[in-house]
PDB file of N, CA and C in Angstrom:
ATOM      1  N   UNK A   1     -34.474 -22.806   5.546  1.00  0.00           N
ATOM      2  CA  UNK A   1     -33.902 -21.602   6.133  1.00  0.00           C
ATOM      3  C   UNK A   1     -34.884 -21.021   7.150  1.00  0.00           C
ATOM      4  N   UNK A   2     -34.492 -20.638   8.363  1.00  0.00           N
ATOM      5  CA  UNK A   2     -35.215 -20.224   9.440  1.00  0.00           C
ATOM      6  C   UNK A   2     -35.599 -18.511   9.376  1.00  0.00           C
ATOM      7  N   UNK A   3     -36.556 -17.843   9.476  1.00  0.00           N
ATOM      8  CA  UNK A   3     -36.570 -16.811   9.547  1.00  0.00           C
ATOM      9  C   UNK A   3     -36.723 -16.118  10.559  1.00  0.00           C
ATOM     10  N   UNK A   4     -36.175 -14.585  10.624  1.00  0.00           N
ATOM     11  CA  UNK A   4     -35.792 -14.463  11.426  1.00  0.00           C
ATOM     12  C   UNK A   4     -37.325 -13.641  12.359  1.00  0.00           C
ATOM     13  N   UNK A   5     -37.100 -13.474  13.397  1.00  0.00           N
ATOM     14  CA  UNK A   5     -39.148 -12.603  13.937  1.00  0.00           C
ATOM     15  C   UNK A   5     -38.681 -11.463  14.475  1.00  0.00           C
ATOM     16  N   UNK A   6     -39.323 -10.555  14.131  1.00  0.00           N
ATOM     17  CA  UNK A   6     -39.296  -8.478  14.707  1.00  0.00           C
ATOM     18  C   UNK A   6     -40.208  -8.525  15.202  1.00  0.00           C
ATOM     19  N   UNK A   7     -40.212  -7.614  16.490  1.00  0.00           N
ATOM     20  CA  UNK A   7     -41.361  -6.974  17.027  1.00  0.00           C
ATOM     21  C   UNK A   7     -41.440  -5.408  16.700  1.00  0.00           C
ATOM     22  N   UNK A   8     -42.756  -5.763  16.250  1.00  0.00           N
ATOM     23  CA  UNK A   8     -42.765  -4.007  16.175  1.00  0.00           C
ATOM     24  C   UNK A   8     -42.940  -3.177  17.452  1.00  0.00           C
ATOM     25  N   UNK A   9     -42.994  -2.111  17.712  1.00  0.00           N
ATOM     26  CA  UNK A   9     -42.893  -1.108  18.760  1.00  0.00           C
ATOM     27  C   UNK A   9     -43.939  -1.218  19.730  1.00  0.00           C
ATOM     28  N   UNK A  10     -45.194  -0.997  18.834  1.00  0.00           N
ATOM     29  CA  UNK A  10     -46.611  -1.187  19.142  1.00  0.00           C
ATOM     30  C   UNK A  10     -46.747  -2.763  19.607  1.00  0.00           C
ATOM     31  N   UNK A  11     -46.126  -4.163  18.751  1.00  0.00           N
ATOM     32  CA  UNK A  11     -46.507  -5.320  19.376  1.00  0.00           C
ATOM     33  C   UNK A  11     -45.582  -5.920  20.845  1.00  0.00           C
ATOM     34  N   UNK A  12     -44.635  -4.860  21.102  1.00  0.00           N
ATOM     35  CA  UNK A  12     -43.641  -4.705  22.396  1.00  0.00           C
ATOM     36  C   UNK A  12     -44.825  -4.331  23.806  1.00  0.00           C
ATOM     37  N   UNK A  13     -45.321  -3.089  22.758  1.00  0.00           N
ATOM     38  CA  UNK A  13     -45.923  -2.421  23.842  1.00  0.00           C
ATOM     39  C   UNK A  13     -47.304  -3.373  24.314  1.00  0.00           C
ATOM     40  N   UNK A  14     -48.300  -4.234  23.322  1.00  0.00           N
ATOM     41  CA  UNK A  14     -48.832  -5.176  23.612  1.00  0.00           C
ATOM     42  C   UNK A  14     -48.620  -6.071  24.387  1.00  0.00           C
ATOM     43  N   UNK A  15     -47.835  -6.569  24.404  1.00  0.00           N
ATOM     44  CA  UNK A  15     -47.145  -7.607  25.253  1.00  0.00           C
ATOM     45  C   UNK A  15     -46.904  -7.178  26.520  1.00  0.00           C
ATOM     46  N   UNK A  16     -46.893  -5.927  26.125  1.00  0.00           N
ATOM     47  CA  UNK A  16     -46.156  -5.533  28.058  1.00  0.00           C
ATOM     48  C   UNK A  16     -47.388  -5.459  28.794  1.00  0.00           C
ATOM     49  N   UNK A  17     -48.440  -5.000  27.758  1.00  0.00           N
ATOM     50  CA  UNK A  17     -50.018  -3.948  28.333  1.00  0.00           C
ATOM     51  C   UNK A  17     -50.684  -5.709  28.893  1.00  0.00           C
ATOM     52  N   UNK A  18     -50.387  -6.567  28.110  1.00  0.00           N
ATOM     53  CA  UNK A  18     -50.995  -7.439  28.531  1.00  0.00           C
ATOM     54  C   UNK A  18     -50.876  -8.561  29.724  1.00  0.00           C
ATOM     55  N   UNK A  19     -49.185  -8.589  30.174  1.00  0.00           N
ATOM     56  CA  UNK A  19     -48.700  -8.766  31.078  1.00  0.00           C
ATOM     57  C   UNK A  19     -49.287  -7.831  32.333  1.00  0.00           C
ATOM     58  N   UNK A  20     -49.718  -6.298  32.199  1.00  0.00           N
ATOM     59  CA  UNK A  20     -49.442  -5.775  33.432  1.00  0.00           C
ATOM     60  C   UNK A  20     -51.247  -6.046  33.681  1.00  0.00           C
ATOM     61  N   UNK A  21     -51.920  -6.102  32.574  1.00  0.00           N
ATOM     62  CA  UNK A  21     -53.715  -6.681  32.889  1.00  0.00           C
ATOM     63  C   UNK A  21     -53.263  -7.260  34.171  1.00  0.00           C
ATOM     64  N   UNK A  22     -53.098  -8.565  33.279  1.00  0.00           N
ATOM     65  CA  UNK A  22     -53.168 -10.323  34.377  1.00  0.00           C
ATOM     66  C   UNK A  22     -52.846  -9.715  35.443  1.00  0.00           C
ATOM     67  N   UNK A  23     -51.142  -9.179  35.476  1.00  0.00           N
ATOM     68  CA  UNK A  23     -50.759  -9.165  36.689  1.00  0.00           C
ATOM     69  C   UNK A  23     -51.155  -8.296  37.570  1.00  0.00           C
ATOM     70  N   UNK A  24     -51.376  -7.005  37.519  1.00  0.00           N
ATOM     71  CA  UNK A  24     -51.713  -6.516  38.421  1.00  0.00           C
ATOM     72  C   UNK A  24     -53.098  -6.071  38.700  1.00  0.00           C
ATOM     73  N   UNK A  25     -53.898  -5.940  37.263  1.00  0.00           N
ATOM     74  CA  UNK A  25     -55.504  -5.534  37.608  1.00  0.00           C
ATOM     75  C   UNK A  25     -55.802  -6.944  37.959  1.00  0.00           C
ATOM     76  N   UNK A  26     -55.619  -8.365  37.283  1.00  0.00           N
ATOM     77  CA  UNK A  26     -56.541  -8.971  37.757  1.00  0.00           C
ATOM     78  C   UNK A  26     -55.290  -9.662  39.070  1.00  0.00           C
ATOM     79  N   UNK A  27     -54.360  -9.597  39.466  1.00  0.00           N
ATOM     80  CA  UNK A  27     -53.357 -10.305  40.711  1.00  0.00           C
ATOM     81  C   UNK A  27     -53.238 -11.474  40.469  1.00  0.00           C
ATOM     82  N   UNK A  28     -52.497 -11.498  39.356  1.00  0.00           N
ATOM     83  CA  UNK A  28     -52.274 -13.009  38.792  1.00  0.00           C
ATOM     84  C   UNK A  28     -50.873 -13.037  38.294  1.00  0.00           C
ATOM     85  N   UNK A  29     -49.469 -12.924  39.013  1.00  0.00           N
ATOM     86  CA  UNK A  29     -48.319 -12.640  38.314  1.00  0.00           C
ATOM     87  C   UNK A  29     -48.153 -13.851  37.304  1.00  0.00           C
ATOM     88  N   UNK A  30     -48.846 -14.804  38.258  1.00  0.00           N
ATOM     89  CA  UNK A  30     -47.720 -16.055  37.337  1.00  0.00           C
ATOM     90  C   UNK A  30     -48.246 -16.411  36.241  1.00  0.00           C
ATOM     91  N   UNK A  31     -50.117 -16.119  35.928  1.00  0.00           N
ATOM     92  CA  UNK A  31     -50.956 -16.281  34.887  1.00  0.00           C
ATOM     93  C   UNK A  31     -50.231 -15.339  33.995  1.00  0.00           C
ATOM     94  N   UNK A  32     -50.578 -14.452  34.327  1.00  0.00           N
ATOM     95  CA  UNK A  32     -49.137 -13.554  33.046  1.00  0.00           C
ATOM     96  C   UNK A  32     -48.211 -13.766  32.493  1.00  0.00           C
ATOM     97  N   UNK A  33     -47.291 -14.017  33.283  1.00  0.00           N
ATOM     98  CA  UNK A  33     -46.223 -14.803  32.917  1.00  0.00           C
ATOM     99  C   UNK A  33     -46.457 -15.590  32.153  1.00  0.00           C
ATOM    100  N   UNK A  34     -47.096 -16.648  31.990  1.00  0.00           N
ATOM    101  CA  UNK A  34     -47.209 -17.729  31.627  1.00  0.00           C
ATOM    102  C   UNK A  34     -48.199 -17.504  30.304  1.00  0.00           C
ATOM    103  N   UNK A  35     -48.965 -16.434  30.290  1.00  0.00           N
ATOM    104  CA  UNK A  35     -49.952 -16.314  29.274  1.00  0.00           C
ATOM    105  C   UNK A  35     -48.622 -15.299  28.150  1.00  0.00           C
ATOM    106  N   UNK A  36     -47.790 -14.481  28.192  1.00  0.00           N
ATOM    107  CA  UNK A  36     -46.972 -14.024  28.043  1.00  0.00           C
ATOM    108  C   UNK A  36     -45.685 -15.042  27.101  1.00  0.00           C
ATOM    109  N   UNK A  37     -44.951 -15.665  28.217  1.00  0.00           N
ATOM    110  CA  UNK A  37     -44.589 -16.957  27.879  1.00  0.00           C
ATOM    111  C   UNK A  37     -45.174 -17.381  26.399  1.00  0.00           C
ATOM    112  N   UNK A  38     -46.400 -18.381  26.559  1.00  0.00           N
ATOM    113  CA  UNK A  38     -47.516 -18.614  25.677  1.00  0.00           C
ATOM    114  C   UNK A  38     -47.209 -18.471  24.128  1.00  0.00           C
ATOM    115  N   UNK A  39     -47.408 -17.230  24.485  1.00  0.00           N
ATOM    116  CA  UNK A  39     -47.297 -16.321  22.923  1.00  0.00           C
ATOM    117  C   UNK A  39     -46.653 -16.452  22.259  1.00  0.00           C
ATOM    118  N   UNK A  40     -44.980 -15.233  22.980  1.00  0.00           N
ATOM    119  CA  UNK A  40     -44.126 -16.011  22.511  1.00  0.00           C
ATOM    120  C   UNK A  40     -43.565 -17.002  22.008  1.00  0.00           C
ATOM    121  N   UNK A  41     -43.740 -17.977  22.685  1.00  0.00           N
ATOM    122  CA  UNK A  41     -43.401 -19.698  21.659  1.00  0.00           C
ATOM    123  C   UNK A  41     -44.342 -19.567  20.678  1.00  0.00           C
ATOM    124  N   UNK A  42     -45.721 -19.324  20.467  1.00  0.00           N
ATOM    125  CA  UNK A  42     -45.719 -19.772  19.272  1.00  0.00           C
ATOM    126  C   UNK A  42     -45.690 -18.488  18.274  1.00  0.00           C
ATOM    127  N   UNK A  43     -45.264 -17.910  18.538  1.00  0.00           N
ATOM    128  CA  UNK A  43     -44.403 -16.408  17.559  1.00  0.00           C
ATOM    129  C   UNK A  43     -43.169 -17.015  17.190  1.00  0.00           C
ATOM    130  N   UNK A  44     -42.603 -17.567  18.178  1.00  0.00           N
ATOM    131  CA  UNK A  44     -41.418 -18.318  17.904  1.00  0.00           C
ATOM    132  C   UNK A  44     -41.110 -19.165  16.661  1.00  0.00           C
ATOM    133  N   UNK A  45     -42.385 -20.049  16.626  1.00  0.00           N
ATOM    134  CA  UNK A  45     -42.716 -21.086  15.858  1.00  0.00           C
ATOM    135  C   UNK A  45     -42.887 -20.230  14.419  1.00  0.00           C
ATOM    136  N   UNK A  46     -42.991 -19.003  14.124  1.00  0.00           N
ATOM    137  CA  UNK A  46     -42.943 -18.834  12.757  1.00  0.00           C
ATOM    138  C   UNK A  46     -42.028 -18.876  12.209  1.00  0.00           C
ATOM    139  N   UNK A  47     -40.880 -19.185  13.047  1.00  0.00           N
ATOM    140  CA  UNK A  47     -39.640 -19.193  12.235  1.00  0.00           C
ATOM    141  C   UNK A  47     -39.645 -20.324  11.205  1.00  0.00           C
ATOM    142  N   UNK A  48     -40.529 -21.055  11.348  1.00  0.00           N
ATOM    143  CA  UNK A  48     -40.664 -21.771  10.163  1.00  0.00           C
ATOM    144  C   UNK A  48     -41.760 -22.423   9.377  1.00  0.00           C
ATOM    145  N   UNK A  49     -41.899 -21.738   8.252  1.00  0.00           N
ATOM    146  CA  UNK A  49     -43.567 -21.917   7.736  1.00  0.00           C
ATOM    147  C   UNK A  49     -44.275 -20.638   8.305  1.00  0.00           C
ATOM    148  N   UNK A  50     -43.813 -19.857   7.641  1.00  0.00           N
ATOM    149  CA  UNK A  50     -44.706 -18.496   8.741  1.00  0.00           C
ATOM    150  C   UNK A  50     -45.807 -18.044   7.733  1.00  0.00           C
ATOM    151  N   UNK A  51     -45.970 -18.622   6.178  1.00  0.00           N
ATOM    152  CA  UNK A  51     -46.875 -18.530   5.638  1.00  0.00           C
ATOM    153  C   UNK A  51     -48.379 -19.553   6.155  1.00  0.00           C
ATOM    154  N   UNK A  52     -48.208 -20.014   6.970  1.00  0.00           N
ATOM    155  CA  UNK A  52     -49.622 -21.318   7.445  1.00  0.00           C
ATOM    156  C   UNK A  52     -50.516 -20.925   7.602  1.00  0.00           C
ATOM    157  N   UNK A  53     -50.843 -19.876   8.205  1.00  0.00           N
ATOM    158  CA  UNK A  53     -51.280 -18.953   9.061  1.00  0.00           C
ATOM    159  C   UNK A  53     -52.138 -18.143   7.645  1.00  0.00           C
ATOM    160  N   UNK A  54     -53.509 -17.773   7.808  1.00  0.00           N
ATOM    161  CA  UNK A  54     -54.474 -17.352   6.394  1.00  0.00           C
ATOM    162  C   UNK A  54     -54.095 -15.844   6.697  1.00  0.00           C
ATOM    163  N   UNK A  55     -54.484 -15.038   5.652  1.00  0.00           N
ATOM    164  CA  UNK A  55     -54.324 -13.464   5.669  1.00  0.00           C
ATOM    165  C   UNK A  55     -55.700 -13.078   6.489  1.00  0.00           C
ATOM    166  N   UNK A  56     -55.553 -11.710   6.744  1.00  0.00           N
ATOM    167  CA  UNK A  56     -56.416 -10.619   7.483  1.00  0.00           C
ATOM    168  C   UNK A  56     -56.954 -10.147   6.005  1.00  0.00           C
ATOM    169  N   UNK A  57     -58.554 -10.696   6.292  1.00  0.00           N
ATOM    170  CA  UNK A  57     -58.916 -10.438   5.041  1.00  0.00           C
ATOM    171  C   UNK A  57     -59.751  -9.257   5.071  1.00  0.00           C
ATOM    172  N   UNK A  58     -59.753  -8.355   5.725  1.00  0.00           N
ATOM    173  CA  UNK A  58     -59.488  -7.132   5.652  1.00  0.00           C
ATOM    174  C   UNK A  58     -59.141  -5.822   5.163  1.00  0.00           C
ATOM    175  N   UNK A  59     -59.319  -5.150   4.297  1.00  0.00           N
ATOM    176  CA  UNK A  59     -58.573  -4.067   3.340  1.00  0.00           C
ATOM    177  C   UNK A  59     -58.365  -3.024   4.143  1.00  0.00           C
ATOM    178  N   UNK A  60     -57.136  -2.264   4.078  1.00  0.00           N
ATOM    179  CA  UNK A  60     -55.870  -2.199   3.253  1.00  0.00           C
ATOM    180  C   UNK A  60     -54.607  -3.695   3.445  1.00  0.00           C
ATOM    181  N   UNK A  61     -55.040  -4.156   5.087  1.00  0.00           N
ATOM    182  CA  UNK A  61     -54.064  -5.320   5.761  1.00  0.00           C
ATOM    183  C   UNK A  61     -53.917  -6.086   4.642  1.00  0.00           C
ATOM    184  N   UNK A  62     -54.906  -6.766   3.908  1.00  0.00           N
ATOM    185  CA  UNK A  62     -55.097  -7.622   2.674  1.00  0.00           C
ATOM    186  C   UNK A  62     -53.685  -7.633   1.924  1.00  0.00           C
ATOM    187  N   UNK A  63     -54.236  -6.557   1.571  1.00  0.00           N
ATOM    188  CA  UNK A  63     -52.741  -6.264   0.541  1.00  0.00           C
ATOM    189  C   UNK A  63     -51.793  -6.441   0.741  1.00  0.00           C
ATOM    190  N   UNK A  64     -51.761  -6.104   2.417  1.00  0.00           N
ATOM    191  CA  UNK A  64     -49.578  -5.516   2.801  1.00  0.00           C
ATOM    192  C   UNK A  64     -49.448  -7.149   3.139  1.00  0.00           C
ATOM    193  N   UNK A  65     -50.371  -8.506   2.675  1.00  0.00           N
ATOM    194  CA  UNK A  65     -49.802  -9.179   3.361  1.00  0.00           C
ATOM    195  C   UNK A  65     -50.005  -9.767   4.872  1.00  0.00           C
ATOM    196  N   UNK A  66     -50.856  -8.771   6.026  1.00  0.00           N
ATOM    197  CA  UNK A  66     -51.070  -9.548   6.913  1.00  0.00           C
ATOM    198  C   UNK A  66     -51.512 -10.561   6.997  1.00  0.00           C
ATOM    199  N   UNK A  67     -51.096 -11.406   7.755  1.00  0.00           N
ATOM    200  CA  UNK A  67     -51.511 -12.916   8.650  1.00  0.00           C
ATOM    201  C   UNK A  67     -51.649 -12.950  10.021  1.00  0.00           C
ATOM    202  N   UNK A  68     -53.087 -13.818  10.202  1.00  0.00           N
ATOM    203  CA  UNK A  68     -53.193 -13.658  11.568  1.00  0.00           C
ATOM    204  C   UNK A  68     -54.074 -15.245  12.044  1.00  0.00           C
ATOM    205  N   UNK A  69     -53.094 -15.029  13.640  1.00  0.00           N
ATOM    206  CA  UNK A  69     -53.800 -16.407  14.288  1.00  0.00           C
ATOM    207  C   UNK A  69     -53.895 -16.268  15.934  1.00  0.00           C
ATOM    208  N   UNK A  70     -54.368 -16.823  16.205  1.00  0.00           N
ATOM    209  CA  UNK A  70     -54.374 -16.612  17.946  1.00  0.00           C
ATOM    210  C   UNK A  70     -53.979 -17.933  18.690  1.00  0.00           C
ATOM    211  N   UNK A  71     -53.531 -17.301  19.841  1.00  0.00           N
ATOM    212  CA  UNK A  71     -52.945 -17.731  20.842  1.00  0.00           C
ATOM    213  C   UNK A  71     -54.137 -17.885  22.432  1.00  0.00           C
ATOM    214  N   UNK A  72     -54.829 -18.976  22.528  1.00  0.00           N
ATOM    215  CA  UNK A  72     -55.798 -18.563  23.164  1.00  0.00           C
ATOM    216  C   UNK A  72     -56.635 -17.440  22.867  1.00  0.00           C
ATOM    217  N   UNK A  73     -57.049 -17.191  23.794  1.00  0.00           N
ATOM    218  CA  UNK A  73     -57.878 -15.305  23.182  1.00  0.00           C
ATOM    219  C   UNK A  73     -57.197 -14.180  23.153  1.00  0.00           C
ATOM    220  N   UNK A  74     -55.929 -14.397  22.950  1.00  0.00           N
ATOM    221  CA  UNK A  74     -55.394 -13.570  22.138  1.00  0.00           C
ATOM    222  C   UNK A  74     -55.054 -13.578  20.295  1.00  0.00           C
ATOM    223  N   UNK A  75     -55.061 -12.623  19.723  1.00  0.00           N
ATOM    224  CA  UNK A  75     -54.963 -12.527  18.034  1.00  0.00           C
ATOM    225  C   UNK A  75     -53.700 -11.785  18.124  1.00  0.00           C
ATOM    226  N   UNK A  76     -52.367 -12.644  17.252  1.00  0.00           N
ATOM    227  CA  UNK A  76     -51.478 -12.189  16.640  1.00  0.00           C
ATOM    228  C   UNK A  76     -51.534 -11.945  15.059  1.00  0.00           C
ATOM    229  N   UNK A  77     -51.110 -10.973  14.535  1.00  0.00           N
ATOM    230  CA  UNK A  77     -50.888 -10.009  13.479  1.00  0.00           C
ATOM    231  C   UNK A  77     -50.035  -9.848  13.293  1.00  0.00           C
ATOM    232  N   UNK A  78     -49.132 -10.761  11.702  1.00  0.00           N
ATOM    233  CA  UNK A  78     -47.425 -10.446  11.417  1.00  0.00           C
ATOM    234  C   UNK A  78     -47.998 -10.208   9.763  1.00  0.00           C
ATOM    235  N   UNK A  79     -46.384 -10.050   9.688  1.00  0.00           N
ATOM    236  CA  UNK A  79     -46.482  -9.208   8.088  1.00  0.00           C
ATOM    237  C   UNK A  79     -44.887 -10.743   7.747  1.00  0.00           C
ATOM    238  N   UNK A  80     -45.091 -11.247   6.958  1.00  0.00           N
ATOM    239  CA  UNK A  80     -44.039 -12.072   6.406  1.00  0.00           C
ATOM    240  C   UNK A  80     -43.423 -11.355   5.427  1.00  0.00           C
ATOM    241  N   UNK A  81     -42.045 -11.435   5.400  1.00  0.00           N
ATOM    242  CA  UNK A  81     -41.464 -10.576   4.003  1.00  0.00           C
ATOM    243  C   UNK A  81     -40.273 -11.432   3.370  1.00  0.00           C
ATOM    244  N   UNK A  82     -40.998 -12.240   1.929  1.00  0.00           N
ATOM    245  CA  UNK A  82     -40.274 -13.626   1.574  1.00  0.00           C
ATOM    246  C   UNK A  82     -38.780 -13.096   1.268  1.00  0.00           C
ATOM    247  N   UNK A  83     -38.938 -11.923   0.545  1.00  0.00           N
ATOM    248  CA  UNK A  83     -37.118 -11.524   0.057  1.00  0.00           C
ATOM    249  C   UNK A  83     -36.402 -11.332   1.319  1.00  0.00           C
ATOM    250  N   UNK A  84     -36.623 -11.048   2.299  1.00  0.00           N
ATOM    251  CA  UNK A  84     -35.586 -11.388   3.516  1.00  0.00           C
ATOM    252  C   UNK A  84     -35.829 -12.241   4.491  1.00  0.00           C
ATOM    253  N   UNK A  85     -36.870 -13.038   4.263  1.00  0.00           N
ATOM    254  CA  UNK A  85     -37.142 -14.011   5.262  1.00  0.00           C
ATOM    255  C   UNK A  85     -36.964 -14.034   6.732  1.00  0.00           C
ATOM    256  N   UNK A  86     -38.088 -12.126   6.545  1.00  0.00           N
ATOM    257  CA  UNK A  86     -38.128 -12.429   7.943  1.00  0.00           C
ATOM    258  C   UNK A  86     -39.451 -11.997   8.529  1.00  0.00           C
ATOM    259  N   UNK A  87     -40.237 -12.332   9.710  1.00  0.00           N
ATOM    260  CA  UNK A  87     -41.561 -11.670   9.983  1.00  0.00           C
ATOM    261  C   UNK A  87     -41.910 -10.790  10.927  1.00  0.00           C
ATOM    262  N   UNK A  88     -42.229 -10.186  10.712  1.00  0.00           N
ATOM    263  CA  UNK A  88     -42.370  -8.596  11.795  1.00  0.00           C
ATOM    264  C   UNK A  88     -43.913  -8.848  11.908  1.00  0.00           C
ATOM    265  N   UNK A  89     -43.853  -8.974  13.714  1.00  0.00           N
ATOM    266  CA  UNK A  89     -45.039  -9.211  14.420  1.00  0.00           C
ATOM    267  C   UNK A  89     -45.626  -7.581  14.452  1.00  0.00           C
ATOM    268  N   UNK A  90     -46.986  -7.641  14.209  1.00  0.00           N
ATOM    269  CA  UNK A  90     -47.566  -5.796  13.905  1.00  0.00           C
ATOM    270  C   UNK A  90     -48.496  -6.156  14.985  1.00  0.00           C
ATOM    271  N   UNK A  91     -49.107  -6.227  15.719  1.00  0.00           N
ATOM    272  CA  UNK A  91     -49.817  -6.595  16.801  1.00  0.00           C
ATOM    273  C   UNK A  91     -50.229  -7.634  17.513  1.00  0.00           C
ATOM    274  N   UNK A  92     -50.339  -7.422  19.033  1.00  0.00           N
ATOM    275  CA  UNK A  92     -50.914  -8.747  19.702  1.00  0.00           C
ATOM    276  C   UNK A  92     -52.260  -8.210  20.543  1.00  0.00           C
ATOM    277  N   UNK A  93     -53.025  -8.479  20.962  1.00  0.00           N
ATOM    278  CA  UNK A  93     -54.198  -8.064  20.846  1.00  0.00           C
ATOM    279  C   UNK A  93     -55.329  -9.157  21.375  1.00  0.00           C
ATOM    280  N   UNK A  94     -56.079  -8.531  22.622  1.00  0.00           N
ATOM    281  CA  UNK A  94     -57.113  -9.767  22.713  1.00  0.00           C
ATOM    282  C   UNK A  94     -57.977  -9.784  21.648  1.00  0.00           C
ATOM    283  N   UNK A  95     -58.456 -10.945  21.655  1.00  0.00           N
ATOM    284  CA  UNK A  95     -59.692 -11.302  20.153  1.00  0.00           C
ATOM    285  C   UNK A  95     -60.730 -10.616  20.370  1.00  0.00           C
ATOM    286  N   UNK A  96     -61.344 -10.036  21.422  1.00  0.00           N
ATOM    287  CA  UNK A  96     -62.858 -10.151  21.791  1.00  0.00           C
ATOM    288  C   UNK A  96     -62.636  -8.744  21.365  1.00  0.00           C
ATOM    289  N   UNK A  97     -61.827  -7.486  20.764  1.00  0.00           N
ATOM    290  CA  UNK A  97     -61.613  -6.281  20.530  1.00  0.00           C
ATOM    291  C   UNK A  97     -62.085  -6.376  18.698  1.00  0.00           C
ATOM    292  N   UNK A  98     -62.268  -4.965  18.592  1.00  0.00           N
ATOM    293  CA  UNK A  98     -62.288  -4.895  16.928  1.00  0.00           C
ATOM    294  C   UNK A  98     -61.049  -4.823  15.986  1.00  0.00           C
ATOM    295  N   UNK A  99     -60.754  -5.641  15.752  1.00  0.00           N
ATOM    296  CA  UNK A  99     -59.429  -5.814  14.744  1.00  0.00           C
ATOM    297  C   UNK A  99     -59.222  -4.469  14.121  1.00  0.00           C
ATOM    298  N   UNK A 100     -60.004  -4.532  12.985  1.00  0.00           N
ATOM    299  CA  UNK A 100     -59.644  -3.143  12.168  1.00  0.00           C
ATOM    300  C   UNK A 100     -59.853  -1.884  12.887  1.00  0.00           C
ATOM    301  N   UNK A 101     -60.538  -1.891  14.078  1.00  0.00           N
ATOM    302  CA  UNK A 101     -60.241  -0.481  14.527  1.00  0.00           C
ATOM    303  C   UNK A 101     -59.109  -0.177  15.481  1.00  0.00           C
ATOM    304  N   UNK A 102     -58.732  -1.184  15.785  1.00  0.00           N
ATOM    305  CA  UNK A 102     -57.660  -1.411  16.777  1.00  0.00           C
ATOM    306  C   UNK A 102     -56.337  -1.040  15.768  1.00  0.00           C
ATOM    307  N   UNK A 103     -56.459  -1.703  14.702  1.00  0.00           N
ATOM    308  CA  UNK A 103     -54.907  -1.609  13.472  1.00  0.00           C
ATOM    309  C   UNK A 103     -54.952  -0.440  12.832  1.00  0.00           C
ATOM    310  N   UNK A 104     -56.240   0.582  13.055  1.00  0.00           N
ATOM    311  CA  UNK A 104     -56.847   1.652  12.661  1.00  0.00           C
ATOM    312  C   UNK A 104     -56.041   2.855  13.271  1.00  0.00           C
ATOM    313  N   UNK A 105     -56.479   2.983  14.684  1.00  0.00           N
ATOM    314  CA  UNK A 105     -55.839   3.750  15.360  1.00  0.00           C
ATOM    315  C   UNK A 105     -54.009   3.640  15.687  1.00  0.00           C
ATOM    316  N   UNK A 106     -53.732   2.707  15.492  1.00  0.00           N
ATOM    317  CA  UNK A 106     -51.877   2.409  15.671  1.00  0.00           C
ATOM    318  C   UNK A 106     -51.290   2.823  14.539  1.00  0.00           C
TER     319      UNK A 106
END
């Protein structure tokens, strides 16, 4: 059974913040795009086996369940939820940032 993927509000707004970097601070539309792109597919790819991926070993994240992996130097952050089989992406995020203070402040 395929599950289904949510974006949360905050990992919408990631995605967009990170698109408008490439594209317009550094003038790279199509690197964006394409780094953008990127992601997506393999967010995509949790639709199946979305447990592969190790937890954020981290406390409180620990607990609720986060998992996290990256996409180039970027770090994705989902929450899997087996009774409805589905995964809600909670942040996307370059790596080279502080995780927990970043999931801190959101």
């Amino acid at each position: 059974m395929k599950w289904k993927i949510l974006y949360s509000a905050q990992a919408k707004e990631d995605l967009q913040s990170i698109y408008e970097y490439i594209a317009y601070d550094l003038h790279e539309p199509e690197i964006a795009l394409g780094q953008v792109r990127a992601i997506m597919d393999e967010i995509r790819d949790l639709d199946e086996m979305p447990m592969r991926y190790r937890k954020y070993e981290a406390e409180p994240w620990l607990s609720k369940g986060i998992r996290i992996f990256s996409v180039g130097k970027y770090i994705i952050l989902y929450q899997p939820e087996e009774s409805s089989h589905e995964v809600n992406i909670v942040r996307i995020m370059y790596g080279g940032r502080d995780i927990s203070k970043q999931l801190s402040e959101k």
